[in-house]
N, C-alpha and C. Protein backbone atom coordinates (compact mmCIF):
# COMPACT_ATOMS: atom_id res chain seq x y z
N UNK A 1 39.68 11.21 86.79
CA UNK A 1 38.47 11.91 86.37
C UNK A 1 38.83 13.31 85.87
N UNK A 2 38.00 13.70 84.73
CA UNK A 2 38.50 15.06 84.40
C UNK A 2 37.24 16.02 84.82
N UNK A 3 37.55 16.97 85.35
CA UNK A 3 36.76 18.14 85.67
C UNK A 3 37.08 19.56 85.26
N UNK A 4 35.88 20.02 84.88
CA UNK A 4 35.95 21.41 83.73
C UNK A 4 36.24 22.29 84.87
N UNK A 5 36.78 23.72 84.17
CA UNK A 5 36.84 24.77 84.75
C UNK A 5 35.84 25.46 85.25
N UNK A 6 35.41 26.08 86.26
CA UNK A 6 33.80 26.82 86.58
C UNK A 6 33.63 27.83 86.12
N UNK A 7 34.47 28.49 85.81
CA UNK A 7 34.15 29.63 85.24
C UNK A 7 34.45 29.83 83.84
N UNK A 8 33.57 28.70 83.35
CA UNK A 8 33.11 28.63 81.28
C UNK A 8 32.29 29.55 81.31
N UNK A 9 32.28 30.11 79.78
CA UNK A 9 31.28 31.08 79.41
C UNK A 9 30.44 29.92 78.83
N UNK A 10 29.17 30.43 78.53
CA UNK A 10 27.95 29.33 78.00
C UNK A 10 28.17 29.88 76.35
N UNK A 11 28.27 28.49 75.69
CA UNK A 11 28.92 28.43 74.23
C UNK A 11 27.84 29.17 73.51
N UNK A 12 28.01 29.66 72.59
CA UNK A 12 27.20 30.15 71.35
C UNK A 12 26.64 29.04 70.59
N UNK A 13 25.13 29.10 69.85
CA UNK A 13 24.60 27.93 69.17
C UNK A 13 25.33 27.58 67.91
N UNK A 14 25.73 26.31 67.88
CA UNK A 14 25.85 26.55 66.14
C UNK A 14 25.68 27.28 65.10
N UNK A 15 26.64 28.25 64.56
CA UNK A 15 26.45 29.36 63.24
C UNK A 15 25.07 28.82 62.74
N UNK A 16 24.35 30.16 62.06
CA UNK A 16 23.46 29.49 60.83
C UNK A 16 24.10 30.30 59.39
N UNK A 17 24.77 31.20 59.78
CA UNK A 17 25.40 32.03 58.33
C UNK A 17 26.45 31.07 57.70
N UNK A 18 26.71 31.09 56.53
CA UNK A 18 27.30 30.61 55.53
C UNK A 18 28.80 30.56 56.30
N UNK A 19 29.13 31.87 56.45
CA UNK A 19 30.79 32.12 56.77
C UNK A 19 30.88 31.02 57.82
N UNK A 20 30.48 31.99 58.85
CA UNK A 20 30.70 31.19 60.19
C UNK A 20 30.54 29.75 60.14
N UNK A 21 29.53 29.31 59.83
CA UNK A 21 28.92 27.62 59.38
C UNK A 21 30.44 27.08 59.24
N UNK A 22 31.02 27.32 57.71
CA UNK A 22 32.04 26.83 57.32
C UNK A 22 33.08 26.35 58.57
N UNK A 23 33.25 28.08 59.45
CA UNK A 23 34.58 27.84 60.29
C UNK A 23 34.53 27.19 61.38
N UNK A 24 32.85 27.10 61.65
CA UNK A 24 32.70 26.24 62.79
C UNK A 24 33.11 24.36 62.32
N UNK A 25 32.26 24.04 61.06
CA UNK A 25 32.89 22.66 60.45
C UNK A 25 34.31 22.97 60.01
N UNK A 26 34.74 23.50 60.02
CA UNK A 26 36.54 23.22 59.76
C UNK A 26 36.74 23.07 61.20
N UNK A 27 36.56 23.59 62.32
CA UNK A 27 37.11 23.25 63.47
C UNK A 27 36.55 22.38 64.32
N UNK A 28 35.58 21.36 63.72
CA UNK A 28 35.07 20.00 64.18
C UNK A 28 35.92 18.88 63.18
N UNK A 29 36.23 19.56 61.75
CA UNK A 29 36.87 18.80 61.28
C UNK A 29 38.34 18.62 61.62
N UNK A 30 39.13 19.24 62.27
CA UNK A 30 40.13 19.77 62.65
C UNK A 30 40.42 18.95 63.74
N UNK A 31 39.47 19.08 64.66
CA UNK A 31 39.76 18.54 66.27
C UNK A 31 39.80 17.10 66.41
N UNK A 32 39.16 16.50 65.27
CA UNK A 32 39.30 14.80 64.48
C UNK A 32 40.96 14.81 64.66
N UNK A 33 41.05 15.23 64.06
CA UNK A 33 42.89 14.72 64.24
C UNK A 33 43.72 15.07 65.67
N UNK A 34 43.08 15.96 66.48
CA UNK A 34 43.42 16.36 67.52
C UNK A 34 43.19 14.94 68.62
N UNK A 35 41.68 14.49 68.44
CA UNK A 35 40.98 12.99 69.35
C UNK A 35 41.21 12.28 69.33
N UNK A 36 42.88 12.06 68.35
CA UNK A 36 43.48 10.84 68.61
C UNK A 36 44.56 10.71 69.66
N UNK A 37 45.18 11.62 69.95
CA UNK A 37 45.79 12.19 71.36
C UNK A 37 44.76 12.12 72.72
N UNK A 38 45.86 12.00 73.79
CA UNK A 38 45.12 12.24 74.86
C UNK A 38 44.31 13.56 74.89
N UNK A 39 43.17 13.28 76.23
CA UNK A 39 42.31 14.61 76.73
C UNK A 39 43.63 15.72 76.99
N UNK A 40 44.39 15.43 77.71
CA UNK A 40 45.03 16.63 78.19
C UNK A 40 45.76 17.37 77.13
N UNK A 41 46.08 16.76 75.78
CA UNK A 41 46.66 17.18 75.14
C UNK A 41 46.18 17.91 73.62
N UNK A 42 44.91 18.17 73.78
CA UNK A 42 44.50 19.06 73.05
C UNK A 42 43.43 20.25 74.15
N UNK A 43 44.13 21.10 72.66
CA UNK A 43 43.81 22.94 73.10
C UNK A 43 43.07 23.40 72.00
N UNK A 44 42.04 23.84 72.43
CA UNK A 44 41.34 25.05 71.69
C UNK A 44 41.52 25.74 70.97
N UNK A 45 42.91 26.28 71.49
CA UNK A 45 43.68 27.68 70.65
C UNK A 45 44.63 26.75 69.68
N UNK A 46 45.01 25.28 70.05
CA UNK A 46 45.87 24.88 69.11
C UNK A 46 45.07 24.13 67.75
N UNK A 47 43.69 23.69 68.49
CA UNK A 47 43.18 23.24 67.23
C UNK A 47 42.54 24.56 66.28
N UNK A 48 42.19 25.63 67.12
CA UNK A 48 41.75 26.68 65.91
C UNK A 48 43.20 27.36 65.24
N UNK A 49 44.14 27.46 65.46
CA UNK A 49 45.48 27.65 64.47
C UNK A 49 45.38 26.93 63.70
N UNK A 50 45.35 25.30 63.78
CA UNK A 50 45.72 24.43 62.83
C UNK A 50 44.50 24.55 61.91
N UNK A 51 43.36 24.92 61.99
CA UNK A 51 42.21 25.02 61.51
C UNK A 51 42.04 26.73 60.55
N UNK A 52 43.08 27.25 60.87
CA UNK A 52 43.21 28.93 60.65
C UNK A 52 42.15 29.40 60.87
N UNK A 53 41.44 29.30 61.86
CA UNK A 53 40.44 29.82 62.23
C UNK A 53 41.12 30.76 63.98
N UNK A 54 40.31 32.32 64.10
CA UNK A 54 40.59 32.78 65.02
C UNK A 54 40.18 32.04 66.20
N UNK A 55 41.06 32.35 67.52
CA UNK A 55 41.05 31.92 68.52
C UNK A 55 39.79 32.12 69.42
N UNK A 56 39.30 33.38 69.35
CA UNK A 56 38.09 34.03 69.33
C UNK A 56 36.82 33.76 68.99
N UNK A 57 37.21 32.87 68.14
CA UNK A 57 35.81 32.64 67.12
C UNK A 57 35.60 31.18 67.63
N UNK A 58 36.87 29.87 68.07
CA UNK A 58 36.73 28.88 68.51
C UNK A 58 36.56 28.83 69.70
N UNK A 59 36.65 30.14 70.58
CA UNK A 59 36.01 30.07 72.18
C UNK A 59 34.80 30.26 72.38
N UNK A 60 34.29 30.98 71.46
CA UNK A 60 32.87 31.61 71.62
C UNK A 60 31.68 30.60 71.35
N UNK A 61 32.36 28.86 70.33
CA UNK A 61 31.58 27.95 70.16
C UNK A 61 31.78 27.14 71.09
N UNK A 62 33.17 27.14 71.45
CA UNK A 62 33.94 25.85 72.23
C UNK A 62 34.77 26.47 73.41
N UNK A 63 34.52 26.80 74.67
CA UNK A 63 35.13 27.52 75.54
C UNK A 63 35.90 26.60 76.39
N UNK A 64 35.90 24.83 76.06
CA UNK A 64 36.56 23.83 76.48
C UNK A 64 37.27 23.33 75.66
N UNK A 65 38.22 22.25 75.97
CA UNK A 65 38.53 21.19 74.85
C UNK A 65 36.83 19.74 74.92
N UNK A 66 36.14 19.86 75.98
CA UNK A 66 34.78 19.22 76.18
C UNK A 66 33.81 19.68 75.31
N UNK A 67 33.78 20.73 75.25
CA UNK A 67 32.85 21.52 74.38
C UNK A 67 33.12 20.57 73.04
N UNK A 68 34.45 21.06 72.48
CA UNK A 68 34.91 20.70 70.93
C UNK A 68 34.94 19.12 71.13
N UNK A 69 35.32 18.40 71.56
CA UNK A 69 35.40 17.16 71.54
C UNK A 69 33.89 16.33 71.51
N UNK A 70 33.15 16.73 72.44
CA UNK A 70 31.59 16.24 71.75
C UNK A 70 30.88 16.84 71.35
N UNK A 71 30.98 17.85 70.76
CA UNK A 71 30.52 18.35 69.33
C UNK A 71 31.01 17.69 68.07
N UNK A 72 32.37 17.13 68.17
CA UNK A 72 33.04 16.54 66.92
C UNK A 72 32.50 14.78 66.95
N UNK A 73 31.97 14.74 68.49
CA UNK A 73 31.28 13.24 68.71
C UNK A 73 29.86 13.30 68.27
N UNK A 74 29.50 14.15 69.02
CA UNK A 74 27.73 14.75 67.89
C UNK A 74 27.67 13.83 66.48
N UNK A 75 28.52 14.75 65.65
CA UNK A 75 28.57 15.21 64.64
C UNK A 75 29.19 13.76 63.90
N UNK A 76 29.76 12.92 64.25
CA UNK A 76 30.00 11.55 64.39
C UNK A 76 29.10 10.88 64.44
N UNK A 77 28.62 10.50 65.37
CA UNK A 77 27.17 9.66 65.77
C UNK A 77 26.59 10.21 65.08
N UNK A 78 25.90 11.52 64.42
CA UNK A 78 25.12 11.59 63.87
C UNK A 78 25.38 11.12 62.14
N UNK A 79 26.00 11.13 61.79
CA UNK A 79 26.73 10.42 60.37
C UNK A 79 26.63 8.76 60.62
N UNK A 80 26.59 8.35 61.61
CA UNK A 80 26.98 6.70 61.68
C UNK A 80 25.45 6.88 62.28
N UNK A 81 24.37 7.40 62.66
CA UNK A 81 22.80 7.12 62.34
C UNK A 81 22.20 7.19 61.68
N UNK A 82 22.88 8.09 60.62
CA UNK A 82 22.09 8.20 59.22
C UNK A 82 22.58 6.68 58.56
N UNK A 83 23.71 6.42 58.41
CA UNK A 83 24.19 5.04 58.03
C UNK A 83 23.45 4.03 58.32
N UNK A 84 22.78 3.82 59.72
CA UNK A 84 22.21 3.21 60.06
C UNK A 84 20.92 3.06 59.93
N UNK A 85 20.33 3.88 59.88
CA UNK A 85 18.91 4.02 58.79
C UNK A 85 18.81 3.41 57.71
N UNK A 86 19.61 3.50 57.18
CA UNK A 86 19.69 2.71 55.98
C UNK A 86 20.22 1.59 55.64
N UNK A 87 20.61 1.23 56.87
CA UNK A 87 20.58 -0.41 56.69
C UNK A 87 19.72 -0.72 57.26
N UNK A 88 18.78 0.00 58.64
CA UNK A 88 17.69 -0.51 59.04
C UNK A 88 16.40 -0.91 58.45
N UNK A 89 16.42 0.30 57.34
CA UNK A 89 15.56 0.53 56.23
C UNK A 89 15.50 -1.11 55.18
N UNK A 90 17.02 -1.59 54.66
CA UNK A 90 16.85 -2.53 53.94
C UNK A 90 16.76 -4.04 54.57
N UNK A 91 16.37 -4.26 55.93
CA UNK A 91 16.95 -5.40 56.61
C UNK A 91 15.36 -6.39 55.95
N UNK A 92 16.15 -7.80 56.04
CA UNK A 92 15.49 -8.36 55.70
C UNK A 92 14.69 -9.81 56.56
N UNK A 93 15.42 -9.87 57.11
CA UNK A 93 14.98 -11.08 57.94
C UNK A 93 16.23 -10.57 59.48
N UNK A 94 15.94 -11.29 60.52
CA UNK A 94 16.39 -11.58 61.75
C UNK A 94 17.87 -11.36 61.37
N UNK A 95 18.69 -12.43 61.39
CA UNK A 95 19.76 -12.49 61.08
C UNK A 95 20.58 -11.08 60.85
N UNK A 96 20.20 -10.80 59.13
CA UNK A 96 20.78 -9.78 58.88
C UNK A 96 20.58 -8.86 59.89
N UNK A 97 19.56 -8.46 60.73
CA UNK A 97 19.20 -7.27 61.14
C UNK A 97 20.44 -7.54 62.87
N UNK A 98 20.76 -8.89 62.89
CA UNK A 98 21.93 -9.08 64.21
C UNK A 98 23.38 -8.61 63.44
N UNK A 99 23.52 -8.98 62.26
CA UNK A 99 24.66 -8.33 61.56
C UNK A 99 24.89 -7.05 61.73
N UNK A 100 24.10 -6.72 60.75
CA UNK A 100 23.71 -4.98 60.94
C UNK A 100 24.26 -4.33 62.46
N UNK A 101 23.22 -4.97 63.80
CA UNK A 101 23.21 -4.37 65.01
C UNK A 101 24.86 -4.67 65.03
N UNK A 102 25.72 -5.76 64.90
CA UNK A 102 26.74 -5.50 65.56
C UNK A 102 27.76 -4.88 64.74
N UNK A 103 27.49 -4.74 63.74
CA UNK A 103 28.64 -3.91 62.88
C UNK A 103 28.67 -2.39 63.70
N UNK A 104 27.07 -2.05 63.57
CA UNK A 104 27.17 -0.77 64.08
C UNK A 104 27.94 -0.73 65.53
N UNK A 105 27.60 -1.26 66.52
CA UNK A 105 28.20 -1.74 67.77
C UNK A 105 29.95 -1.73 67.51
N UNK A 106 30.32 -2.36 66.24
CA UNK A 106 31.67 -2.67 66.45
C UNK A 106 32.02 -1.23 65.86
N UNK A 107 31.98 -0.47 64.99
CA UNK A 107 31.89 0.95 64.51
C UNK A 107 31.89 2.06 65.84
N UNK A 108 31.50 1.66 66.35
CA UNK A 108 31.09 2.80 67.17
C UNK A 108 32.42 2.43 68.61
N UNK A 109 32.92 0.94 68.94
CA UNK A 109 33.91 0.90 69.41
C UNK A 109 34.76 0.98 68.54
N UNK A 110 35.21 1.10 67.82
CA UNK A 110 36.60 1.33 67.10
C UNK A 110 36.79 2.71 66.97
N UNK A 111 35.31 3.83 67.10
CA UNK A 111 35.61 5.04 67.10
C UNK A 111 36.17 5.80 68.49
N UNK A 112 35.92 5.25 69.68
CA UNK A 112 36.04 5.35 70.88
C UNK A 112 37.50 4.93 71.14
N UNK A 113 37.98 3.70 70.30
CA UNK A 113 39.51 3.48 70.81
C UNK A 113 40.51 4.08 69.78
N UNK A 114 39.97 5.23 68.95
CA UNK A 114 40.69 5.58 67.85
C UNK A 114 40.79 7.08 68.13
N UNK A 115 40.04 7.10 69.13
CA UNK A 115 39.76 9.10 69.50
C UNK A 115 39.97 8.97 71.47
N UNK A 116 41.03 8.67 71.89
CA UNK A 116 41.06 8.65 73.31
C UNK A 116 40.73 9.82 73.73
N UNK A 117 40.64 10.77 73.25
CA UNK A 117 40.37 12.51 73.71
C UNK A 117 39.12 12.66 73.97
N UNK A 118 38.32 11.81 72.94
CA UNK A 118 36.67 11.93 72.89
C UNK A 118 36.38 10.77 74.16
N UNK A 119 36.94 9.56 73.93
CA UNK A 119 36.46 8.60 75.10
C UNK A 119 36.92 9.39 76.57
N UNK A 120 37.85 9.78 76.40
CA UNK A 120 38.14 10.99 78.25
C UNK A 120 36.72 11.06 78.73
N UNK A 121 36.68 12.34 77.26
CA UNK A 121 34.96 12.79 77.64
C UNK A 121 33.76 11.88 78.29
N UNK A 122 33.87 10.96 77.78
CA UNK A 122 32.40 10.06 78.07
C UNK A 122 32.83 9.39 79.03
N UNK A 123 34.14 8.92 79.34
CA UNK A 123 34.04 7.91 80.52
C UNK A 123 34.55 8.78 81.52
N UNK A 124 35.12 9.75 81.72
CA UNK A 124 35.49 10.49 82.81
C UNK A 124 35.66 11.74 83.19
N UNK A 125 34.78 12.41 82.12
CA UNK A 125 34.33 13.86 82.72
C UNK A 125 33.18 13.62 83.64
N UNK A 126 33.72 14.89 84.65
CA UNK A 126 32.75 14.93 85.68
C UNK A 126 31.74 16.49 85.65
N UNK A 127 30.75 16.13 85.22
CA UNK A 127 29.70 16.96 84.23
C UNK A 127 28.58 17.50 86.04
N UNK A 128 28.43 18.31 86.59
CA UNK A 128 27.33 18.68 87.58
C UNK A 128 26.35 18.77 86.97
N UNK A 129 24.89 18.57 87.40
CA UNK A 129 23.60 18.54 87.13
C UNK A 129 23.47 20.06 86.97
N UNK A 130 23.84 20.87 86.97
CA UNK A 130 23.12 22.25 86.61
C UNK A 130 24.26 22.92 85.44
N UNK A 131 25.26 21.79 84.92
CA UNK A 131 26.32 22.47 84.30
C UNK A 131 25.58 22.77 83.26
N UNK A 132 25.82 23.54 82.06
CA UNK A 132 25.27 23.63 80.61
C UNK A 132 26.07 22.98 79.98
N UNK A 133 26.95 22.21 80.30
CA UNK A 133 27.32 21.02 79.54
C UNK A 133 26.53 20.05 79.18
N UNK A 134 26.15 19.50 80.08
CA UNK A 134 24.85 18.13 80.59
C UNK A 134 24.21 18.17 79.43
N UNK A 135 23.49 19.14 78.74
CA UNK A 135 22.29 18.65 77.59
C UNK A 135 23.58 18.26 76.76
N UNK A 136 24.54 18.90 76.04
CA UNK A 136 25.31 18.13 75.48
C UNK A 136 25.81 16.89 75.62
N UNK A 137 26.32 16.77 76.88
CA UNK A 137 26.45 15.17 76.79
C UNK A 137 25.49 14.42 76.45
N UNK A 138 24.30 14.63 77.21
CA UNK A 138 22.98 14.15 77.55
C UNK A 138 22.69 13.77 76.38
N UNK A 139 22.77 14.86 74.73
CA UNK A 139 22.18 14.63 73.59
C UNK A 139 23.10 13.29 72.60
N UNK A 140 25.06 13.35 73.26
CA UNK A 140 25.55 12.68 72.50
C UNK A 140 25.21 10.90 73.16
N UNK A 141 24.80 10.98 74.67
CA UNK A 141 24.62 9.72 74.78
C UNK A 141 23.58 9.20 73.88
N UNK A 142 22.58 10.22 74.28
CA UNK A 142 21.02 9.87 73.27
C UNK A 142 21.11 9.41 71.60
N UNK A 143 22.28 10.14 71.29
CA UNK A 143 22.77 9.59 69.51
C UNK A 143 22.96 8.12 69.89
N UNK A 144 23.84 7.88 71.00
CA UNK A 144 25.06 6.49 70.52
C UNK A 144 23.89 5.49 71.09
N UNK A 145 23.01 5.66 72.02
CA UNK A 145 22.51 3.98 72.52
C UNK A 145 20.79 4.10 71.26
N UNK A 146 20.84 5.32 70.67
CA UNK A 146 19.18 5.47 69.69
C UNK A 146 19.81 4.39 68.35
N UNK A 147 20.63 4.83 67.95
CA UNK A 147 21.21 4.48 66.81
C UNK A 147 21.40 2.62 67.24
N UNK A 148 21.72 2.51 68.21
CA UNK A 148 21.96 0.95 68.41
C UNK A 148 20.23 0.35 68.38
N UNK A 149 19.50 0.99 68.83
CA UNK A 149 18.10 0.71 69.78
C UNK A 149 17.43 0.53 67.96
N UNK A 150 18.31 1.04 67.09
CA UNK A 150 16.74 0.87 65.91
C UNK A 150 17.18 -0.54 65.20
N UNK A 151 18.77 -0.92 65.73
CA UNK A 151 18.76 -1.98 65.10
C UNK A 151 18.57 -3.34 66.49
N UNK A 152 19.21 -2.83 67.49
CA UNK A 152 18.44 -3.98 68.52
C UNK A 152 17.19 -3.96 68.61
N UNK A 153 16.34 -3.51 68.49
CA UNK A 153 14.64 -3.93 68.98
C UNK A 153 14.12 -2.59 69.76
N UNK A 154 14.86 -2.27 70.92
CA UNK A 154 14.26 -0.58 71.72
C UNK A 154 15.03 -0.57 72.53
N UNK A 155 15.11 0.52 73.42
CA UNK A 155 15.87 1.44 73.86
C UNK A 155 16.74 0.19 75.15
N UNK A 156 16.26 -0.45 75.64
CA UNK A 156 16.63 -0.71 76.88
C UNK A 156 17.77 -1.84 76.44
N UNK A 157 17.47 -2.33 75.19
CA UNK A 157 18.49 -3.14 74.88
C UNK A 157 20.00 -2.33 74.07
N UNK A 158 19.16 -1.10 73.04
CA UNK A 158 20.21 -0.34 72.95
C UNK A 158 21.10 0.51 73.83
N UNK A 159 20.93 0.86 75.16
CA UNK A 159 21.42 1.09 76.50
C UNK A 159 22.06 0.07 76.62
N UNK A 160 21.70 -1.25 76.92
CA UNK A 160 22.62 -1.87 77.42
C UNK A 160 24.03 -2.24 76.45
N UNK A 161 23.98 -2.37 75.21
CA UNK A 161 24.87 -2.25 74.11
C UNK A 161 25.99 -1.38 74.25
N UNK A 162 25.62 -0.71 74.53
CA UNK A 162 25.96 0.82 74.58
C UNK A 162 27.08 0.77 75.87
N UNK A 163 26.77 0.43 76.90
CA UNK A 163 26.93 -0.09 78.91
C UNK A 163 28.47 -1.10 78.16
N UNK A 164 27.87 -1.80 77.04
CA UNK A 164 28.81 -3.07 77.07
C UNK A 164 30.21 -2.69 75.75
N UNK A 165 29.85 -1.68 75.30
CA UNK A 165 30.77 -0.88 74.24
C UNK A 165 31.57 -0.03 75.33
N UNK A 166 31.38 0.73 76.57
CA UNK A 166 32.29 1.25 77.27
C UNK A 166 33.18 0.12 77.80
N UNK A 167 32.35 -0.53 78.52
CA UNK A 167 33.18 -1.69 79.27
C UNK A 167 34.30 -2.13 78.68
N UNK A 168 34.20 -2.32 77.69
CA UNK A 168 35.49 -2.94 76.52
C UNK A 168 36.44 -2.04 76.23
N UNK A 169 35.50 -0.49 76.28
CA UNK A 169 37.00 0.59 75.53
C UNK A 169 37.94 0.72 77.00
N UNK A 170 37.27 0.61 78.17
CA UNK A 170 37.92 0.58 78.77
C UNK A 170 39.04 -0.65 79.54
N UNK A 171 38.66 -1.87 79.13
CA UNK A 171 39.32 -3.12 79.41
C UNK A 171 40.44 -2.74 78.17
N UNK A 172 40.15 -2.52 77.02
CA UNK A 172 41.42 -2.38 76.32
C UNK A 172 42.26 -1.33 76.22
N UNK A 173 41.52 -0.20 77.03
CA UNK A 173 42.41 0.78 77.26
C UNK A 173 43.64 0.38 78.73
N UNK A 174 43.02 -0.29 79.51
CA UNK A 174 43.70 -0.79 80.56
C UNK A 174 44.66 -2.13 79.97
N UNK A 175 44.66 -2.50 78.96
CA UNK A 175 45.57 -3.55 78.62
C UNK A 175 44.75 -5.20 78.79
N UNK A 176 43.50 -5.12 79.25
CA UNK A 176 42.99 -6.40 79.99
C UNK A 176 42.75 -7.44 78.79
N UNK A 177 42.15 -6.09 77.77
CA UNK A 177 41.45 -7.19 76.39
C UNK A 177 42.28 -6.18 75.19
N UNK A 178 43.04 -7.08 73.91
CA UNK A 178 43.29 -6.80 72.74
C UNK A 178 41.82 -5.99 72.28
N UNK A 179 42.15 -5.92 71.49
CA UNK A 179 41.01 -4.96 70.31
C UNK A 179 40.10 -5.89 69.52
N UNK A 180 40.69 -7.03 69.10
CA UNK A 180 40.25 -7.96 68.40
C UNK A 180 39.28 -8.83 69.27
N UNK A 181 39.85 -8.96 70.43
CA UNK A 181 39.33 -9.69 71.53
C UNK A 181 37.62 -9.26 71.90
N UNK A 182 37.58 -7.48 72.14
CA UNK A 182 37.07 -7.09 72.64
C UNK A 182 35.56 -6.65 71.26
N UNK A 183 36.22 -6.97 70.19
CA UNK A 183 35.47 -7.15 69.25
C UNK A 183 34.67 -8.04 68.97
N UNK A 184 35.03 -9.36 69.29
CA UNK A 184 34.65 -10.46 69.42
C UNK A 184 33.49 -10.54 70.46
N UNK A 185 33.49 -10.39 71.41
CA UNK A 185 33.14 -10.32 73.08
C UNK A 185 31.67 -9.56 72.57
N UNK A 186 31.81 -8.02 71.77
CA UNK A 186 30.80 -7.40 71.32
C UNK A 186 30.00 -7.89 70.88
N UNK A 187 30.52 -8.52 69.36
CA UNK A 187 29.75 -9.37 68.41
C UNK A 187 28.85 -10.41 69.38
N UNK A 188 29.16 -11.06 70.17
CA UNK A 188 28.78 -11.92 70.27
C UNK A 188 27.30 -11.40 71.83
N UNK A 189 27.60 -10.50 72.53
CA UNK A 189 26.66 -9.54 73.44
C UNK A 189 25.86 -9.13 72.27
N UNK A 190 26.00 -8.75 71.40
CA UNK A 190 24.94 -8.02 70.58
C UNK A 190 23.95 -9.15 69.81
N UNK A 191 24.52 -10.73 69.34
CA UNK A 191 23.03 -11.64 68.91
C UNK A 191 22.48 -11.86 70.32
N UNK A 192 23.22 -11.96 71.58
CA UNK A 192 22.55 -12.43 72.79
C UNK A 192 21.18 -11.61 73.12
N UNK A 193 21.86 -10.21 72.93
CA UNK A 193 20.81 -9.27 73.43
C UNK A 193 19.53 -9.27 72.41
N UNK A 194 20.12 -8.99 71.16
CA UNK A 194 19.25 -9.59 69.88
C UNK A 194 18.24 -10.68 69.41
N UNK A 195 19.06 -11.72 70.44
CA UNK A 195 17.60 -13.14 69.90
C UNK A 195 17.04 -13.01 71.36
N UNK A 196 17.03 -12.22 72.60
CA UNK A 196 16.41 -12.21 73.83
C UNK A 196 15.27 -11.69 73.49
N UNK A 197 13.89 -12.32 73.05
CA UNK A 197 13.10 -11.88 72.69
C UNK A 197 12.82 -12.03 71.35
N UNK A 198 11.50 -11.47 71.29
CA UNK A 198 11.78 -11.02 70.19
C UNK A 198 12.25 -9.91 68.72
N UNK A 199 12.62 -9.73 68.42
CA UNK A 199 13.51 -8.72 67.40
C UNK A 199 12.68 -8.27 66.38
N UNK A 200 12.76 -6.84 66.32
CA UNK A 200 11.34 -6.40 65.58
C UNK A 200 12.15 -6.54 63.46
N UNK A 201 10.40 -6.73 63.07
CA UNK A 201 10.84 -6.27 61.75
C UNK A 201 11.28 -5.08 61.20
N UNK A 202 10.90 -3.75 62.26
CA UNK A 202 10.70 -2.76 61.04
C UNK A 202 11.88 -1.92 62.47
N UNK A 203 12.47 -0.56 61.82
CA UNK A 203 13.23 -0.04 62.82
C UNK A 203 12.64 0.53 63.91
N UNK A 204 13.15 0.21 65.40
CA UNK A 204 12.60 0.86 66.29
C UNK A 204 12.88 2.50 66.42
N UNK A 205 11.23 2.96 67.14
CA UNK A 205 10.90 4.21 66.93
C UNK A 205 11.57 4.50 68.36
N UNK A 206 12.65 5.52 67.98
CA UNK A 206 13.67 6.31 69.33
C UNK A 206 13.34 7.68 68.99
């Protein structure tokens, strides 16, 4: 389990000025290449060098490697929900709309076993109820099971999607299931959950 330091400063909001804006997205874009390494092995100070951005300027957004790592997951999920809108938008019948749900499903595990730094975060930081971390996590879970929920039907099935996308990053992180395997396994949880019921026409409202 990973556990933060207690004595974080509480991050600064996202820039709204032009400058800053920029250096804050160069150092979300930056830390992408960092989340393919383990948690322990990315730094703050090493991703704002590689980013030429001051050290200073990447503590004051990101006073963790937690901080930067789901912010760069944010910012992820939120690109792969806009995607998803728009296939929700064109679906046409049942079927397609189980396609759709599990592509996104399989997308969203392949991003989790491609960024072990970011999966740390979600499966084994240990976050306290009064941390000011919590709404952050809180908001990136809310991206990953909403985005599933408009193409499964509503929330409780996109939760469970979601329950069954960890399960796997972690069976194949442990060696139990190949990648391909665990892809499969998905695909096939996601028409189950999908024809349980019935499956709406239009995208569900999250």
């Amino acid at each position: 389990m990973l556990e933060l330091p207690q004595d974080l400063v509480i991050p600064a909001p996202p820039p709204a000025t032009p400058r800053l804006a920029a250096r804050y997205e160069q150092l979300l874009s930056t830390a992408g290449t960092f989340a393919t390494r383990e948690y322990a092995e990315v730094d703050v100070v090493e991703v704002a060098e590689e980013a030429g951005v001051a050290s200073s300027t990447a503590h004051r957004y990101f006073p963790s490697s937690a901080h930067l790592l789901l912010a760069l997951h944010r910012r992820q999920l939120a690109e792969l929900k806009r995607r998803v809108e728009n296939r929700a938008n064109t679906v046409r019948d049942r079927q397609q709309r189980i396609r759709h749900l599990a592509g996104a499903a399989v997308e969203l595990l392949h991003m989790r076993l491609a960024q072990p730094a970011v999966n740390a975060c979600l499966a084994e930081l240990v976050v306290p109820a009064d941390h000011e971390l919590t709404g952050l996590v809180g908001e990136v879970d809310e991206l990953a099971w909403s985005l599933l929920a408009m193409l499964a039907g509503d929330e409780e099935r996109g939760r469970s999607i979601l329950h069954i996308v960890s399960g796997l990053v972690s069976a194949v992180r442990t060696g139990r299931l190949m990648p391909l395997q665990a892809e499969r396994q998905l695909k096939a949880a996601c028409e189950m959950l999908a024809r349980r019921g019935a499956v709406r026409t239009a995208p569900a409202r999250v």
